[in-house]
C-alpha atoms as a PDB file:
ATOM      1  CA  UNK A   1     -25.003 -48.469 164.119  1.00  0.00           C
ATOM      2  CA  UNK A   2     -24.701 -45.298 166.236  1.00  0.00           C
ATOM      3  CA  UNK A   3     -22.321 -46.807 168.902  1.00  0.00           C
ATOM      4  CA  UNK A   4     -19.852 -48.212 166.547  1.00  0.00           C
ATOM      5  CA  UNK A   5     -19.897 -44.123 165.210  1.00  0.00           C
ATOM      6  CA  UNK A   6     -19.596 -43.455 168.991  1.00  0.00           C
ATOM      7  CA  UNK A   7     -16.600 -46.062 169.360  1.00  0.00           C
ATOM      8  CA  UNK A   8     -14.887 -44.635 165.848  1.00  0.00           C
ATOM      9  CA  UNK A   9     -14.899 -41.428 167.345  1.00  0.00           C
ATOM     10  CA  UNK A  10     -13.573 -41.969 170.260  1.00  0.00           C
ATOM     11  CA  UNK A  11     -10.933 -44.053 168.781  1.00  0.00           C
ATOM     12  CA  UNK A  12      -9.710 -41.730 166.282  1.00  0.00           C
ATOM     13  CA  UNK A  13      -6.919 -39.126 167.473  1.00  0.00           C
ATOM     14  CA  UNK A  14      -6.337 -35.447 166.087  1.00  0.00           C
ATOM     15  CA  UNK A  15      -3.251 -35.454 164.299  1.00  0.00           C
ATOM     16  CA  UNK A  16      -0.013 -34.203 166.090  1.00  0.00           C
ATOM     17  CA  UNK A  17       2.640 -33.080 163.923  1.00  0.00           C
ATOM     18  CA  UNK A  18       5.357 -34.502 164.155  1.00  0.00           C
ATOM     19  CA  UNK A  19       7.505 -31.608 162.440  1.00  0.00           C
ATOM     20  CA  UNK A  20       7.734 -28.063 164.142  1.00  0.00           C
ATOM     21  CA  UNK A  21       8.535 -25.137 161.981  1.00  0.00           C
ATOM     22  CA  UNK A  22       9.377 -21.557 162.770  1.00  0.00           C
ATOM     23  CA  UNK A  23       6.485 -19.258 162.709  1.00  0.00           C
ATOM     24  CA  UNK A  24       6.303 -17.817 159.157  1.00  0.00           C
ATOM     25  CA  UNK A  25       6.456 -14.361 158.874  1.00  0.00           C
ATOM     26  CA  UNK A  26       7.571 -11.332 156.330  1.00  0.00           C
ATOM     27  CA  UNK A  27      10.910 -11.681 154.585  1.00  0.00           C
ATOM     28  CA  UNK A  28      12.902  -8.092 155.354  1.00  0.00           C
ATOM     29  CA  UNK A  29      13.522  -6.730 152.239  1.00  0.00           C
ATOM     30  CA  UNK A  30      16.906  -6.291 151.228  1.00  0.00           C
ATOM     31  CA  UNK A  31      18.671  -3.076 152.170  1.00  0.00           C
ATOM     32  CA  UNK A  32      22.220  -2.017 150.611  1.00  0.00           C
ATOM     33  CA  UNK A  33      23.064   0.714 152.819  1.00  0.00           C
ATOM     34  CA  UNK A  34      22.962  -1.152 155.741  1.00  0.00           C
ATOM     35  CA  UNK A  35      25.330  -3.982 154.167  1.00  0.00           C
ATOM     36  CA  UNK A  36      28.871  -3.500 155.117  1.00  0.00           C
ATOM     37  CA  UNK A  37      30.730  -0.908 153.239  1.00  0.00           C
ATOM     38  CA  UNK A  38      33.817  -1.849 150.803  1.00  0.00           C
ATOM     39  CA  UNK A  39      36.179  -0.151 152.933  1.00  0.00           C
ATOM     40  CA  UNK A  40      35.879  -2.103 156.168  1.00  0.00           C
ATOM     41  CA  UNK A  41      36.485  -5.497 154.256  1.00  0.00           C
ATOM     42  CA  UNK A  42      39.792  -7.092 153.741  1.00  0.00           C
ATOM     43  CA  UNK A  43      41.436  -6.864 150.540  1.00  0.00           C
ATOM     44  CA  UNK A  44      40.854 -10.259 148.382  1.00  0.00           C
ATOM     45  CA  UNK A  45      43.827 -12.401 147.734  1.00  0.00           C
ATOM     46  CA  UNK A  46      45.858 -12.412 144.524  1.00  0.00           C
ATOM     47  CA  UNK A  47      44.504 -16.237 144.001  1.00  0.00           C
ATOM     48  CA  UNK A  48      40.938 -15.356 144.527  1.00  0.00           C
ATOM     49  CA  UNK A  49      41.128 -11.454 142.185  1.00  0.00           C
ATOM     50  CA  UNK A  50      42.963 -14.068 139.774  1.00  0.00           C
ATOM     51  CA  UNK A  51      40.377 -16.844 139.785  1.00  0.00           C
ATOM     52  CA  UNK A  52      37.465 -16.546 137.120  1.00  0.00           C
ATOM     53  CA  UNK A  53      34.197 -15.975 137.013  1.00  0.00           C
ATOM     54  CA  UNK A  54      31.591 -18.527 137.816  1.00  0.00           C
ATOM     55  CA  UNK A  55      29.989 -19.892 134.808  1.00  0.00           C
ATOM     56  CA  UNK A  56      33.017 -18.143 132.295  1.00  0.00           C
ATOM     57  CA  UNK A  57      33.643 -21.851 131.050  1.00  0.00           C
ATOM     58  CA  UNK A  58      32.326 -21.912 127.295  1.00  0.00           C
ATOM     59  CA  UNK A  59      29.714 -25.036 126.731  1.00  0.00           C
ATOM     60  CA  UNK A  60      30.757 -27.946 125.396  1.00  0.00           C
ATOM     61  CA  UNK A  61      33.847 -27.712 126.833  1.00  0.00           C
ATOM     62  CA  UNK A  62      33.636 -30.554 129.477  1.00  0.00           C
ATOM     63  CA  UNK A  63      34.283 -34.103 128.818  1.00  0.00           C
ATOM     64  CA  UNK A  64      34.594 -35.900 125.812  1.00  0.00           C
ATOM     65  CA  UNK A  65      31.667 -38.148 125.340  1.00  0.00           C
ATOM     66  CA  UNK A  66      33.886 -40.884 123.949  1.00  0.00           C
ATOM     67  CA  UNK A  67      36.120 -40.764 127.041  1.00  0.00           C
ATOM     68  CA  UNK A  68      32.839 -41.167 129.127  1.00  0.00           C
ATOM     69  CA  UNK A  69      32.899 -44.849 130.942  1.00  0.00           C
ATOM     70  CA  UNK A  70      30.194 -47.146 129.041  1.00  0.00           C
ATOM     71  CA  UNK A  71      27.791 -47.223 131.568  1.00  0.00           C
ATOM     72  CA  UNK A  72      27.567 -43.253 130.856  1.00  0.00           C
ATOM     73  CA  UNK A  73      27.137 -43.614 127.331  1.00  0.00           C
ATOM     74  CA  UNK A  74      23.834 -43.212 125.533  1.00  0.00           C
ATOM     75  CA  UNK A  75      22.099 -46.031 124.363  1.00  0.00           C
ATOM     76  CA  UNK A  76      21.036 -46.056 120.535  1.00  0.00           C
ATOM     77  CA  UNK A  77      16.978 -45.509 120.016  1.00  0.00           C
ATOM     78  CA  UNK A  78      15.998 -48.727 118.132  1.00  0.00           C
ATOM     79  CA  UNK A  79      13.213 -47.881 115.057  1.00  0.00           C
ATOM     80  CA  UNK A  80      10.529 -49.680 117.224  1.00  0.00           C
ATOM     81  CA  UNK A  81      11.272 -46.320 119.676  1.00  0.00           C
ATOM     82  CA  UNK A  82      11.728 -44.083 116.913  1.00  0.00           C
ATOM     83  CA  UNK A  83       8.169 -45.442 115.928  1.00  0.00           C
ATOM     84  CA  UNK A  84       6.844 -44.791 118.989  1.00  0.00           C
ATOM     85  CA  UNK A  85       8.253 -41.171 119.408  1.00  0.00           C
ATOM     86  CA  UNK A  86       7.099 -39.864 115.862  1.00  0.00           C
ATOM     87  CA  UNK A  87       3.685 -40.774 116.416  1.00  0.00           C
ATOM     88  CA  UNK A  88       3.589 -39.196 119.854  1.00  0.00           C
ATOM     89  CA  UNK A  89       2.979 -41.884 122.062  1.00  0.00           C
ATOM     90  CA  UNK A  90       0.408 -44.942 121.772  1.00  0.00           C
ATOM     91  CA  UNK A  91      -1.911 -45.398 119.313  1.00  0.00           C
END
């Protein structure tokens, strides 16, 4: 019994990892004085000052469900589901 211990032992290998990351360390925290200042930057184009903001669409205004492709659609809940979902699960 002891030499098949002695045999697992020696057969087993420490694990090498395969993946080598960076050495973790403090984030610096964020300073806004030493960002650069608005005055060195270049002016922003007419398109870009023109553009709007990200996220100024209103909801719901994307595409029509009924112009979505079938496959897209949603597929009715049967009652046998509906069943199932009022009582919470399995019973």
């Amino acid at each position: 019994m002891a030499t098949i211990a002695v045999r697992t032992l020696k057969t087993v290998r420490p694990h090498i990892p395969m993946i080598k990351f960076p050495p973790r360390g403090k984030v610096p925290a964020y300073n806004p004085s030493a960002s650069s200042t608005p005055a060195t930057t270049a002016a922003p184009s007419t398109a870009a000052a023109q553009s709007k903001a990200v996220g100024s669409t209103p909801r719901g205004s994307g595409i029509d469900e009924l112009a979505l492709p079938q496959k897209y659609l949603r597929r009715a809940i049967d009652p046998e589901e509906m069943e199932y979902i009022e009582r919470g699960g399995p019973a």
